[in-house]
Protein backbone atom coordinates (compact mmCIF):
# COMPACT_ATOMS: atom_id res chain seq x y z
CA UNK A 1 -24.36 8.57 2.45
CA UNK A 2 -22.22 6.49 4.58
CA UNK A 3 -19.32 4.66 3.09
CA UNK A 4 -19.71 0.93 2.43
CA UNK A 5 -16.73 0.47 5.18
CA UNK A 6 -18.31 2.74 7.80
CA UNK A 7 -17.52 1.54 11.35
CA UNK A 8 -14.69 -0.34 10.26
CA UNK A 9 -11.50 0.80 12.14
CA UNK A 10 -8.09 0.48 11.16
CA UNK A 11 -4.93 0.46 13.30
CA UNK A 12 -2.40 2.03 10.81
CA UNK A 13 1.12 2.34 11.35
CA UNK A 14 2.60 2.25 7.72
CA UNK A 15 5.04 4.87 6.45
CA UNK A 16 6.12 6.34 2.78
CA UNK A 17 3.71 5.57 -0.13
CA UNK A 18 2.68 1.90 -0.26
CA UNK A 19 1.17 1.30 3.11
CA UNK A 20 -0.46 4.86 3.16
CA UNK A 21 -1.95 4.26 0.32
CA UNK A 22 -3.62 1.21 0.67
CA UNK A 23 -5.45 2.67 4.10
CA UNK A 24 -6.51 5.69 2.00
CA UNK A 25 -8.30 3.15 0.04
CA UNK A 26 -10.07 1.78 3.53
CA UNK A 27 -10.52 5.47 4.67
CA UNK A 28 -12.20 7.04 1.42
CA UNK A 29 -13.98 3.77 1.56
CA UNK A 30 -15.70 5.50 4.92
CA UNK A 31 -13.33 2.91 7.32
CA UNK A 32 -11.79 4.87 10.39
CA UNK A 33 -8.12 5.29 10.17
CA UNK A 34 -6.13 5.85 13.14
CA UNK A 35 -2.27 6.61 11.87
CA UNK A 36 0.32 5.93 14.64
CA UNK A 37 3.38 7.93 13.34
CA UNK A 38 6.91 8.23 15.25
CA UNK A 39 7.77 11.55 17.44
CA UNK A 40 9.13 14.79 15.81
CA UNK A 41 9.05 13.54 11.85
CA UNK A 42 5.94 11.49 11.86
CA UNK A 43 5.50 9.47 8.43
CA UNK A 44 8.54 9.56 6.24
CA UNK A 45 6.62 11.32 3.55
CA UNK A 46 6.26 14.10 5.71
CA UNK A 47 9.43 15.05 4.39
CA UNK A 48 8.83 14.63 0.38
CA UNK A 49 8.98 17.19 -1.41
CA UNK A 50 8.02 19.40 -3.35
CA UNK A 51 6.13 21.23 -0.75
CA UNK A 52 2.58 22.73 -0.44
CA UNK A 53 2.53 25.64 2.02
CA UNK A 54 5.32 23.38 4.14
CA UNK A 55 3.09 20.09 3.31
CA UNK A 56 4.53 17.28 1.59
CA UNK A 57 2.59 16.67 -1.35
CA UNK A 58 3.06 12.67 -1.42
CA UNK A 59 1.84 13.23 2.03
CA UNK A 60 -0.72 15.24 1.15
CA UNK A 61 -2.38 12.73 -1.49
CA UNK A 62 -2.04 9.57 0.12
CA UNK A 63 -3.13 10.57 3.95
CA UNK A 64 -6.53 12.01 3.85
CA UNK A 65 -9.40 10.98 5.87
CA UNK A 66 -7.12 10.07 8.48
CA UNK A 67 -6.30 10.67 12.64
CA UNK A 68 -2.97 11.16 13.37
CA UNK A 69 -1.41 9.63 16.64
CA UNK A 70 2.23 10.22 17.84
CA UNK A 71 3.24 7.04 19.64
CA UNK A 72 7.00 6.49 20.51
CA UNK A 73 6.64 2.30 19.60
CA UNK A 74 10.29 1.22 21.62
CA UNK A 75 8.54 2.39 24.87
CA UNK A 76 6.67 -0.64 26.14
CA UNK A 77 4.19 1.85 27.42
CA UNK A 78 3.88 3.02 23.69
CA UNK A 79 3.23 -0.65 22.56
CA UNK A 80 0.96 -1.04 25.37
CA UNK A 81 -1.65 2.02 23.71
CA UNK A 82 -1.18 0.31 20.57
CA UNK A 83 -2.15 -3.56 22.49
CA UNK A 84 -4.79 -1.08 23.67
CA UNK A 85 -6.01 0.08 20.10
CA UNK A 86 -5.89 -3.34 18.55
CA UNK A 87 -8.58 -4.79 20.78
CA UNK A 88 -10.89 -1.82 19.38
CA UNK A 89 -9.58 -2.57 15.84
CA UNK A 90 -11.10 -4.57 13.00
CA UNK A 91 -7.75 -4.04 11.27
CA UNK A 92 -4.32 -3.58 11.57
CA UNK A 93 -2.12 -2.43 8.23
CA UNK A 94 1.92 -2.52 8.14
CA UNK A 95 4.95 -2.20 5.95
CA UNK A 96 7.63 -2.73 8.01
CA UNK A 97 10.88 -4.25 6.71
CA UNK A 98 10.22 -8.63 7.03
CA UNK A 99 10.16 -9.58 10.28
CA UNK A 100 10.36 -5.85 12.15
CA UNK A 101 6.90 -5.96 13.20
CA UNK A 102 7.74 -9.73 15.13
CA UNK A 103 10.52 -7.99 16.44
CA UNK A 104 8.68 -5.10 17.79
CA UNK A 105 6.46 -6.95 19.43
CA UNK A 106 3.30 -6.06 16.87
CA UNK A 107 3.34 -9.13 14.47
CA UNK A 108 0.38 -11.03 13.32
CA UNK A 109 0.59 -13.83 16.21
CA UNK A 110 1.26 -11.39 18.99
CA UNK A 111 -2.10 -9.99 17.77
CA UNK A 112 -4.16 -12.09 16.82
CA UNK A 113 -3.93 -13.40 20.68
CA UNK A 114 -5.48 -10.10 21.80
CA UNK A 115 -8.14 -10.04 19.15
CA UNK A 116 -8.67 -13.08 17.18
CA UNK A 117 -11.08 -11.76 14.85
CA UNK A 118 -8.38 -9.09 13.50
CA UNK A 119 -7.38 -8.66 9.98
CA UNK A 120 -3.89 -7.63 9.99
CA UNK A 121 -2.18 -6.73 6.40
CA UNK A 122 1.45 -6.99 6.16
CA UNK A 123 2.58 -5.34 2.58
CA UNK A 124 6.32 -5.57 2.40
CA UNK A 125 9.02 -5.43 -1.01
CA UNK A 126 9.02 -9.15 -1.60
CA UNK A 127 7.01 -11.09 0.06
CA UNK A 128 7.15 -13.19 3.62
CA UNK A 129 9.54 -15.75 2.35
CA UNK A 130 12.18 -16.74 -0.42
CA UNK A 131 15.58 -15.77 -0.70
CA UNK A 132 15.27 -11.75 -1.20
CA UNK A 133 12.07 -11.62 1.42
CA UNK A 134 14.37 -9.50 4.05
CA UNK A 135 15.91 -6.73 1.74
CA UNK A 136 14.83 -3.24 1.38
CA UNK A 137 13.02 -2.51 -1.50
CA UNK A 138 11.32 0.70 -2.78
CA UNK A 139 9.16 1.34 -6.21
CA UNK A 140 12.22 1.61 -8.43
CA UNK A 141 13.95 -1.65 -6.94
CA UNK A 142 10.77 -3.68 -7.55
CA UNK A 143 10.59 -2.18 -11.07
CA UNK A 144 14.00 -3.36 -11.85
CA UNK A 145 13.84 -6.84 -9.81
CA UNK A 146 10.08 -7.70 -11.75
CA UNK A 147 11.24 -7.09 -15.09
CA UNK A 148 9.52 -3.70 -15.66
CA UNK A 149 12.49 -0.99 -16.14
CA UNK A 150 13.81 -3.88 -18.43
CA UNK A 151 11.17 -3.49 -20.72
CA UNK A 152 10.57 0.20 -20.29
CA UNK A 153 10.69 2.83 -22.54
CA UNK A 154 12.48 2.48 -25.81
CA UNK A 155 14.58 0.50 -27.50
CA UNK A 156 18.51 1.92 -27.27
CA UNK A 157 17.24 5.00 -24.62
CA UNK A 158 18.24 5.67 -20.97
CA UNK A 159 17.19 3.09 -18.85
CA UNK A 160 14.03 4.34 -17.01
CA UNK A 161 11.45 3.57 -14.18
CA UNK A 162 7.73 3.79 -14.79
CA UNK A 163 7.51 7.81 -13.60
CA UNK A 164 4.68 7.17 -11.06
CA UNK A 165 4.85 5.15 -7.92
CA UNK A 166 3.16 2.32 -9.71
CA UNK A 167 4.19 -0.93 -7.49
CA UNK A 168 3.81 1.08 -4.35
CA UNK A 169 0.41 1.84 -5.30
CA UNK A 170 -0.78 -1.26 -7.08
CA UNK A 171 0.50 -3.36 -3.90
CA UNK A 172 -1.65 -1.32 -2.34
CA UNK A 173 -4.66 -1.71 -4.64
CA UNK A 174 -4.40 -5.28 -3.89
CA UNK A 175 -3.91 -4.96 0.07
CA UNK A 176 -6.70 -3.20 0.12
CA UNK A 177 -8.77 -6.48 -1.95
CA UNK A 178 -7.56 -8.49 0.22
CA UNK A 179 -8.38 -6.90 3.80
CA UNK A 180 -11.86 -6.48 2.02
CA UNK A 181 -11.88 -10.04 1.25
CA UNK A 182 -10.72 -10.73 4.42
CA UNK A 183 -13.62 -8.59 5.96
CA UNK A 184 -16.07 -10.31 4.10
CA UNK A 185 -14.94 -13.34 5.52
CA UNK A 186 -14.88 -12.41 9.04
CA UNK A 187 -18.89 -11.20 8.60
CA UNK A 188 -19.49 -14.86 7.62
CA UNK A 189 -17.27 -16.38 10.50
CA UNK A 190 -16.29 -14.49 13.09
CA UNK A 191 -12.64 -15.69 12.44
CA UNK A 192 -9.46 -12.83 11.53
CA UNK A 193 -7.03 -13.58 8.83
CA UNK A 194 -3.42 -12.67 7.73
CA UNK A 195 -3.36 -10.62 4.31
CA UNK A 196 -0.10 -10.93 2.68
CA UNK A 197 1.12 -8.48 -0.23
CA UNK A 198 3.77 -7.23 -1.70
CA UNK A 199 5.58 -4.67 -4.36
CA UNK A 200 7.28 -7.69 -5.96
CA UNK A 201 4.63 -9.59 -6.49
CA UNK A 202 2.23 -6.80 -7.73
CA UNK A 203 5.27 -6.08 -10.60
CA UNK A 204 5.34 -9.94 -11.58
CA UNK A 205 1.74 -10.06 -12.25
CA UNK A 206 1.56 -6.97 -14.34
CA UNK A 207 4.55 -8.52 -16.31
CA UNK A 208 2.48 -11.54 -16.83
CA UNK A 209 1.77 -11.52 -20.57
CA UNK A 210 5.25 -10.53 -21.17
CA UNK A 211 6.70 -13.63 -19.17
CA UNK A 212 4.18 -16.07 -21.17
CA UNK A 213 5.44 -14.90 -24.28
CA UNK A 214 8.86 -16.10 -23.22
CA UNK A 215 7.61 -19.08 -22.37
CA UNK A 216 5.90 -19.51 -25.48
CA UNK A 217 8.96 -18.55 -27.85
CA UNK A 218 12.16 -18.22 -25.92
CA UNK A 219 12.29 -15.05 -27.14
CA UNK A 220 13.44 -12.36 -24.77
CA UNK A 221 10.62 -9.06 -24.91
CA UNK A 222 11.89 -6.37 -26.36
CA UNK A 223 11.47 -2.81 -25.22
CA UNK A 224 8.83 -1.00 -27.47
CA UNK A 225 8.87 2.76 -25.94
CA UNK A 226 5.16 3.66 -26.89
CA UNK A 227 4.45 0.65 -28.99
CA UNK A 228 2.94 -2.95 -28.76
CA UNK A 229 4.89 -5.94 -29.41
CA UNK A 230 1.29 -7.29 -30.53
CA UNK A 231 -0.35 -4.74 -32.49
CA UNK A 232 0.54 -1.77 -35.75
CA UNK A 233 0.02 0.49 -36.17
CA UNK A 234 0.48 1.41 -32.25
CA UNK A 235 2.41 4.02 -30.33
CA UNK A 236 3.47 7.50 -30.71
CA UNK A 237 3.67 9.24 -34.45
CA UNK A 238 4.59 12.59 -34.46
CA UNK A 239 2.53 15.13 -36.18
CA UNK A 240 3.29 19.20 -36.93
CA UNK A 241 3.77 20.14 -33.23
CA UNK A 242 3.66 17.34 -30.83
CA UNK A 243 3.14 12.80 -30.58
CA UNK A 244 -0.29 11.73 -30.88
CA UNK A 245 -0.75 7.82 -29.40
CA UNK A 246 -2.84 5.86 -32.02
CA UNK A 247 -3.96 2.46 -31.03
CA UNK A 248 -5.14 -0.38 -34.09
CA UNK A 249 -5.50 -3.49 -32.44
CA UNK A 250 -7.98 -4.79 -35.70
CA UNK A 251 -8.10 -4.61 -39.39
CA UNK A 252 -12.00 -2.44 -38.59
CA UNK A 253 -9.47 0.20 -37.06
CA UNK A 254 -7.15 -0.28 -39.73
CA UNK A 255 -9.57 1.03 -42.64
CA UNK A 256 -10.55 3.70 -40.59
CA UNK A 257 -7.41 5.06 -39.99
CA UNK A 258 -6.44 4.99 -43.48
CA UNK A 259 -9.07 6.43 -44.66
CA UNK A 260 -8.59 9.29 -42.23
CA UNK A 261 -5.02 9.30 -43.92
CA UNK A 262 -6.48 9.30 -47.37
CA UNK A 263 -4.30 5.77 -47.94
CA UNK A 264 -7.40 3.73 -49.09
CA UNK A 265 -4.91 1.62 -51.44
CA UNK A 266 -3.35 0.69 -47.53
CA UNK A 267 -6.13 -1.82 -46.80
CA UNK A 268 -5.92 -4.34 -49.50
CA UNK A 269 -1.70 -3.93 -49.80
CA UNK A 270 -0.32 -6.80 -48.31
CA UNK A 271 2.05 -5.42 -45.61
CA UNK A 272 -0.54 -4.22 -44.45
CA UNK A 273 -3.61 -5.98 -44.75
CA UNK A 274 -3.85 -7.63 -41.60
CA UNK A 275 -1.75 -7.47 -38.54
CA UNK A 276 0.81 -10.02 -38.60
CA UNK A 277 2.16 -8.45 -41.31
CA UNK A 278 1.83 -4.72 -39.81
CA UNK A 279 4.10 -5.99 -36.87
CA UNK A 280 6.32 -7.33 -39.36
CA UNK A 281 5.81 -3.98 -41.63
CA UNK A 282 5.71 -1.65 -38.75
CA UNK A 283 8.56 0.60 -39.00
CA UNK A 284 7.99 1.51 -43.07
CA UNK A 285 4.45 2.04 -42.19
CA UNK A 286 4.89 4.31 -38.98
CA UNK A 287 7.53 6.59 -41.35
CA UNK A 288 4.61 6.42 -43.80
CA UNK A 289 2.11 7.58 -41.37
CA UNK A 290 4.41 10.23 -39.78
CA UNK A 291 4.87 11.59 -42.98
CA UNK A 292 1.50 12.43 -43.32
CA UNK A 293 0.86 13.59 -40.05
CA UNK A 294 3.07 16.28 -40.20
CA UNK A 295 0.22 18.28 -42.44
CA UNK A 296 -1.74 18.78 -39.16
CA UNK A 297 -1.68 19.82 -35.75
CA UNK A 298 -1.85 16.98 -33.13
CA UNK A 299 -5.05 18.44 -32.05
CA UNK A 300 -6.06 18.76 -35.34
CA UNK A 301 -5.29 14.95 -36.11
CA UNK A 302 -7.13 13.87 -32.46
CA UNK A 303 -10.09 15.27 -33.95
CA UNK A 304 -10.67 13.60 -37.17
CA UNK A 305 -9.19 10.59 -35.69
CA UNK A 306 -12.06 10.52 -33.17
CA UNK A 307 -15.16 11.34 -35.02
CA UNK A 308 -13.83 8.31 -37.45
CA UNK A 309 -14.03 6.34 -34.00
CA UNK A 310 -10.26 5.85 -34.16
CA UNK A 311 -8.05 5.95 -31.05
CA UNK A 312 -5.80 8.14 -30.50
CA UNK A 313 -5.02 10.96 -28.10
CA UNK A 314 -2.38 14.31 -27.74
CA UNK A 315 0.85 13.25 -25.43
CA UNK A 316 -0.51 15.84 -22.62
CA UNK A 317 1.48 17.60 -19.75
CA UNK A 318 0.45 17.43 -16.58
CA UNK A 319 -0.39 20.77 -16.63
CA UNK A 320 -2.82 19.88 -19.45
CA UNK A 321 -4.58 17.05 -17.82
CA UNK A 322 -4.98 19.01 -14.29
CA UNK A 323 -7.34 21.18 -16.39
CA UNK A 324 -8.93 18.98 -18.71
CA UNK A 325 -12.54 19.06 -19.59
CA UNK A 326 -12.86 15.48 -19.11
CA UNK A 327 -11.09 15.29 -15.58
CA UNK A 328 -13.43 18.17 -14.48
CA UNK A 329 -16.47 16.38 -16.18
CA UNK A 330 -15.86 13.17 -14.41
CA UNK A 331 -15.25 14.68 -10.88
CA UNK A 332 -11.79 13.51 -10.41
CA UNK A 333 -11.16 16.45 -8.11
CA UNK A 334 -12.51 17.43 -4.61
CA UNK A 335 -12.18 20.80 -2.64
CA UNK A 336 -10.84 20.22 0.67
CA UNK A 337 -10.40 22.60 3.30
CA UNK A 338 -7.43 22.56 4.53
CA UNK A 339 -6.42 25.00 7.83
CA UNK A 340 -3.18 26.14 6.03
CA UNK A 341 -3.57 25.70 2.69
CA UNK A 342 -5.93 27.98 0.38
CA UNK A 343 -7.83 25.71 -2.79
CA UNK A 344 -6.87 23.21 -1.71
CA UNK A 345 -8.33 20.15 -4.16
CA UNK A 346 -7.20 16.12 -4.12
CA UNK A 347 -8.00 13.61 -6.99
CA UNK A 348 -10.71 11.23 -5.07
CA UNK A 349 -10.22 7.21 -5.76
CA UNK A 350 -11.37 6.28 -9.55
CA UNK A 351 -14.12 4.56 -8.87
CA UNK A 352 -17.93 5.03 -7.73
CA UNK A 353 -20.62 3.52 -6.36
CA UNK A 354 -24.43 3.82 -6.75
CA UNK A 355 -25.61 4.43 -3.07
CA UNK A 356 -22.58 3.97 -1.06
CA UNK A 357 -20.05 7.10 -0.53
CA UNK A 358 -16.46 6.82 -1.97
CA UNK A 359 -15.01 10.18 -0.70
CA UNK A 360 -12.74 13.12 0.91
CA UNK A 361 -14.46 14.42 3.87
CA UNK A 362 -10.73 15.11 5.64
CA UNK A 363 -7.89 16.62 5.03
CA UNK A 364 -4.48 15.01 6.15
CA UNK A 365 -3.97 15.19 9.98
CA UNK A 366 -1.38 17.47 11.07
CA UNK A 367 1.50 15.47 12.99
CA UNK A 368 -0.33 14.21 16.13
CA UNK A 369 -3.15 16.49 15.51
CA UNK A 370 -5.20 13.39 17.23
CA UNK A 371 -3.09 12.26 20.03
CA UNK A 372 -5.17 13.47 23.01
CA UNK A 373 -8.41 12.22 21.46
CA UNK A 374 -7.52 9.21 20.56
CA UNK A 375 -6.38 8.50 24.22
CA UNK A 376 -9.39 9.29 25.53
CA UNK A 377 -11.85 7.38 23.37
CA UNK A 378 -9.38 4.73 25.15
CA UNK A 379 -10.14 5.74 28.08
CA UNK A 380 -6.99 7.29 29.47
CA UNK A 381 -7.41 10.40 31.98
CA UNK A 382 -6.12 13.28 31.50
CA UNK A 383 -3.52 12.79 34.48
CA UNK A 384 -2.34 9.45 32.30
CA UNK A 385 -2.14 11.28 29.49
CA UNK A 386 0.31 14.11 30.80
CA UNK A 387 2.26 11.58 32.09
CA UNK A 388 2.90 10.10 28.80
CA UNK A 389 3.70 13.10 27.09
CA UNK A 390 6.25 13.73 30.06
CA UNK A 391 8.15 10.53 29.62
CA UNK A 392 8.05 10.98 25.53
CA UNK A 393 5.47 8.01 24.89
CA UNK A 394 3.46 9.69 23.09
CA UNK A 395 3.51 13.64 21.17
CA UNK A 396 0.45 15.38 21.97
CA UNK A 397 1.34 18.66 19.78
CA UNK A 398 2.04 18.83 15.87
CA UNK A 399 5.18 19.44 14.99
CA UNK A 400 4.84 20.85 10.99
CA UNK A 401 7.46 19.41 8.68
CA UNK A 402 9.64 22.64 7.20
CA UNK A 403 10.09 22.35 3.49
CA UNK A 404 13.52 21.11 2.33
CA UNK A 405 15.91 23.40 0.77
């Protein structure tokens, strides 16, 4: 089946994790992705480590289903092949620093005069305007400036991020909404658009309940580790050998769980009978609940916890979750082949659709693995083309990335 974004094409020439990202959205979404990358290192996370058979793994995850073009962009004639590629293009995706891409002669106005019907997607730290819109930002720095590492983890612990390159890769969940949107739009019209995102934004929204419930009571949100300010019981209770996460967000839940426990007398006493009072109660009830727990194995506890229809689930490894049951039973992986790396597998987008393909068909290019091609379907000769790789436009040849030490 073809993907529902077949015969889209994308100019890409984003770096690291957000921008990557959001055109491995487009591209798994069937959309061709042409990725312009810079001579010698290529993307940035090239380079991140650890290392797969001398592959960056963020790399690795975030760049399938792509073509990979060396272009050197300060050449004009390297500009000029990508002037050349955006009048092909349906979109164009970026995540330069604010006001980089003007500067290098590839912003939005620049063009949209070669191809007015263009979507071009500019995801940046903070936004295109307002007082911090031309700093640097990464995940972590977004984290921190959007209120998230405040509220992370637990109360009194190290200060933390959010372990997974969750801005990055929400900003990019929402680029990729909007250049859809933006699509959709343009089938209607005719008419391009400029899609705005950014890492800052994406961490303010996901904040959002937590900044109403400042506004609602002045009171400043306190950091809950596993827990919910809203709900008890609710977080992490340890049993014989390891945490298991229960969740009661209603007093249904609440009688089941005790009754798991064997603490019937729990559901009429009134600490506990209905939640406001379980917030208030929460700490003597979690040491009440822990001390049961600690009959059982987490497993153990999982188990009867489930067949009462009571969530709950082990704190898993990694390790644990690569070879789950349930993450084999729903598909998450797909074999790739890959010309240097043996079994090889990648965790495909997590959604599906009915008749329309969401899927891997690619491994990540190889450092200009594309070059030549992708000249040609320009129409460049082959005389043009040697030329450019004699004058360092463009790198025709790979170049792999050596792992770190």
């Amino acid at each position: 089946m073809p993907g529902p974004l077949s015969g889209i094409r994308v100019v890409d020439v984003t770096t690291n994790i957000s921008g990557p990202s959001l055109t491995m959205i487009l591209a798994d979404l069937g959309a061709e992705i042409i990725k312009i990358e810079r001579p010698k290192t290529g993307d940035d996370s090239r380079g991140m480590g650890p290392f797969w058979e001398g592959e960056g793994v963020y790399f690795l995850q975030i760049n399938r289903n792509k073509q990979s073009i060396v272009i050197d962009l300060k050449k004009e004639s390297g500009r000029q092949i990508v002037y050349d590629l955006v009048q092909t293009a349906d979109v164009f995706v970026e995540n330069f620093r604010y006001q980089k891409a003007e500067k290098m002669g590839l912003g939005y106005e620049k063009l949209k005069q070669l191809n007015p019907s263009l979507v071009y997607c500019s995801l940046s730290a903070y936004g295109q305007k307002g007082p911090l819109c031309d700093r640097p930002g990464y995940d972590a720095i977004a984290q921190a400036d959007s209120g998230i590492i405040g509220i992370n983890g637990a109360e009194g612990a190290e200060i933390a991020r959010v372990p997974v390159s969750v801005l990055d890769q929400g900003s990019a969940m929402w680029g990729a909404i909007g250049v859809i949107s933006a699509l959709f739009h343009k089938l209607k019209t005719g008419e391009g658009q400029l899609v705005t995102t950014s890492l800052y934004e994406t961490g303010v929204f996901w904040v959002g309940y937590h900044m109403l419930s400042w506004l609602a009571t002045g009171n400043e949100p306190k950091k809950n580790g596993a827990g919910h300010t809203a709900f008890a019981p609710y977080g992490a209770f340890q049993a014989s050998d390891a945490p298991v996460i229960i969740g009661i967000s209603n007093n249904s839940l609440f009688k089941r769980l005790c009754k798991v426990l064997g603490k019937d007398e729990w559901i009429e006493d009134p600490r506990y009978k209905n939640n406001p009072e379980r917030v208030e109660h929460r700490e003597t009830l979690r040491v009440a609940i822990e001390n049961i727990l600690q009959a059982k194995t987490a497993d153990e506890w999982v188990q009867l916890l489930a067949d009462a229809g009571v969530p709950s689930s082990k704190v898993k490894k990694i390790s644990e979750v690569v070879q789950d049951q349930q993450t084999e039973a729903i598909g998450m992986w797909t074999d790739v082949s890959h010309s240097s790396i043996n079994n090889f597998r990648l965790a495909r987008l997590p959604f599906e659709l009915s008749t329309s393909a969401v899927s891997i068909q690619k491994a990540p290019p190889k450092l200009g693995e594309n070059t030549e091609e992708i000249l040609a379907m320009l129409g460049y000769d082959h005389e043009k083309i040697k030329q450019f790789i004699h004058d360092g436009t463009i790198q025709a040849e790979y170049k792999k990335i050596e792992s770190c030490k």
